[in-house]
C-alpha atoms as a PDB file:
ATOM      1  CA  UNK A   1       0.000   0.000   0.000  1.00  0.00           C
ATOM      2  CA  UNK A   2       1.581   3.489  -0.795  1.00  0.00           C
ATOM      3  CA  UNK A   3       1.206   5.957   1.714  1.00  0.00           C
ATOM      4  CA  UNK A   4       0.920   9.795   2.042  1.00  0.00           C
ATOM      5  CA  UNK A   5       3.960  11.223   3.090  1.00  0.00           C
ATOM      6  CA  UNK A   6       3.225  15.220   2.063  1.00  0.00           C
ATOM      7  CA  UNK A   7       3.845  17.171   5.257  1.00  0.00           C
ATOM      8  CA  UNK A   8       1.295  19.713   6.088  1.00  0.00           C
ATOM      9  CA  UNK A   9       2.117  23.514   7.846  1.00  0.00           C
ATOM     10  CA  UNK A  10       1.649  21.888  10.869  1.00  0.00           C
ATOM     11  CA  UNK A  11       4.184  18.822  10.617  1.00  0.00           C
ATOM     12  CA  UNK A  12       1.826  16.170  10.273  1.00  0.00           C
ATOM     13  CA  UNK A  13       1.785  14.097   8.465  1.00  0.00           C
ATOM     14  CA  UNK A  14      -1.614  12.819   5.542  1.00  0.00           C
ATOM     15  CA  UNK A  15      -1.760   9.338   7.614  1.00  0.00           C
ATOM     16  CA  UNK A  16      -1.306  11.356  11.132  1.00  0.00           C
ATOM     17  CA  UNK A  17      -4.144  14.270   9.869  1.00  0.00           C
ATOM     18  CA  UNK A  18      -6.216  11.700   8.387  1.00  0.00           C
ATOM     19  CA  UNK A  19      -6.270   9.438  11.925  1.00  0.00           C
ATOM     20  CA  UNK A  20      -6.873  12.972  14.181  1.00  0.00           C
ATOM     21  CA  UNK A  21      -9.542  13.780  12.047  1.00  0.00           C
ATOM     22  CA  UNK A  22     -11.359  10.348  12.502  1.00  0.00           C
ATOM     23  CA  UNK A  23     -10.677   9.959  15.590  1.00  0.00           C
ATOM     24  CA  UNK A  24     -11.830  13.425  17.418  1.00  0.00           C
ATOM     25  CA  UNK A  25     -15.535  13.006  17.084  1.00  0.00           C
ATOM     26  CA  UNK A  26     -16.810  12.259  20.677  1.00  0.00           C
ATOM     27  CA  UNK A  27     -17.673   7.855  20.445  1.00  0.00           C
ATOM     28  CA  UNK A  28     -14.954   8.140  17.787  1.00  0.00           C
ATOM     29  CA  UNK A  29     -13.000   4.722  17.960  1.00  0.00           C
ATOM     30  CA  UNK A  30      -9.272   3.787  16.650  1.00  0.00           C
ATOM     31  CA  UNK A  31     -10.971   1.194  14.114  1.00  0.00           C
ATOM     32  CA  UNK A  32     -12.179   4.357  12.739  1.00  0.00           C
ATOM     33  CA  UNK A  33      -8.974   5.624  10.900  1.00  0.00           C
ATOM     34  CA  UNK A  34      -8.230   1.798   9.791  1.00  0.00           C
ATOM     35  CA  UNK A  35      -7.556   2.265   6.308  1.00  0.00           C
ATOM     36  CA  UNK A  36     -10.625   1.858   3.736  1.00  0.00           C
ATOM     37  CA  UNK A  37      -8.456   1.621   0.309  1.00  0.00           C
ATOM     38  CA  UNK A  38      -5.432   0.076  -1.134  1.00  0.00           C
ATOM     39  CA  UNK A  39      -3.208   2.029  -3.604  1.00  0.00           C
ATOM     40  CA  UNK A  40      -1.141   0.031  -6.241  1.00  0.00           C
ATOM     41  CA  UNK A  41       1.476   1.014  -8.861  1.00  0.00           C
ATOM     42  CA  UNK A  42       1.836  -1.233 -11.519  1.00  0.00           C
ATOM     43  CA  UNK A  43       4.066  -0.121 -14.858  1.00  0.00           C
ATOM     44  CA  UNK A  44       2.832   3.914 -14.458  1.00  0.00           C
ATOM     45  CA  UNK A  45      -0.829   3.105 -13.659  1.00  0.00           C
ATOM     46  CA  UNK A  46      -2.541   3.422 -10.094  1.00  0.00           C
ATOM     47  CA  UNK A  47      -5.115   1.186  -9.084  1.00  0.00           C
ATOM     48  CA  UNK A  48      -7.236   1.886  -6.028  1.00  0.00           C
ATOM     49  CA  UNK A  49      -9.222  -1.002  -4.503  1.00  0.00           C
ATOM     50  CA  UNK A  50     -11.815  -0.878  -1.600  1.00  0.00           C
ATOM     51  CA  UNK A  51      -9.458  -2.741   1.312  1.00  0.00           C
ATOM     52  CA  UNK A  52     -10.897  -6.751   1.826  1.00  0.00           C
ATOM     53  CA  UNK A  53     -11.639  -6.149   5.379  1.00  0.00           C
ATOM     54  CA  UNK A  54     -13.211  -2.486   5.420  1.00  0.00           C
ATOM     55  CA  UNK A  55     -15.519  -1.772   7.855  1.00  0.00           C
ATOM     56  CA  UNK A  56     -17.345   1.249   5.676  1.00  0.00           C
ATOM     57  CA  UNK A  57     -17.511   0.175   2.005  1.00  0.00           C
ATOM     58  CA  UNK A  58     -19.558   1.871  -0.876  1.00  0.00           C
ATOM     59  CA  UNK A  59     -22.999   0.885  -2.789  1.00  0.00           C
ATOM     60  CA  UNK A  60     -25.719  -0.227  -0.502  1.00  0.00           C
ATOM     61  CA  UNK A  61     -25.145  -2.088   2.862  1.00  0.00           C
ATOM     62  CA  UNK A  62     -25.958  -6.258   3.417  1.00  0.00           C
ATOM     63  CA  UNK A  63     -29.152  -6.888   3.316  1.00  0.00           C
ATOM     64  CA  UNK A  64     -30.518  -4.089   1.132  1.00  0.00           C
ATOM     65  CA  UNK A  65     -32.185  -5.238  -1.507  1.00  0.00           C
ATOM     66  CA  UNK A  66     -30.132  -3.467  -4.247  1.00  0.00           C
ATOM     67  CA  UNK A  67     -27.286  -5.744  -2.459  1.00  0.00           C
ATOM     68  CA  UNK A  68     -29.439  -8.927  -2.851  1.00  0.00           C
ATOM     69  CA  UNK A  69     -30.302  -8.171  -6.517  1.00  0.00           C
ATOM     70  CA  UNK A  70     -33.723  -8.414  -5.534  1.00  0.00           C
END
């Protein structure tokens, strides 16, 4: 997975930013900031993929029927 490593005015790093700003809300949890993408470089192109195991995905949730093809 690439990361982020642009430094903002602050000194913090994307990754460190991102996590703060996921984690400040009040029943905020560390799961929270997991990471929800993957970032590849193959031969000059990027390919982003929606991680396996993310808790938050796009489209419509389990059990909806525009999940279930229904």
């Amino acid at each position: 997975m690439t990361t982020r490593d642009t430094t903002g005015d602050d000194g913090e790093t994307f990754e460190q930013n991102r996590h703060d700003q996921l984690t400040t809300a009040p029943e905020a949890t560390e799961a929270d900031a997991d990471p929800r993408i993957e970032v590849t470089e193959h031969d000059g192109n990027t390919r982003i993929d929606i991680a396996p195991d993310a808790d938050v995905r796009p489209g419509p949730g389990p059990g909806m029927p525009e999940a279930d093809g229904e």
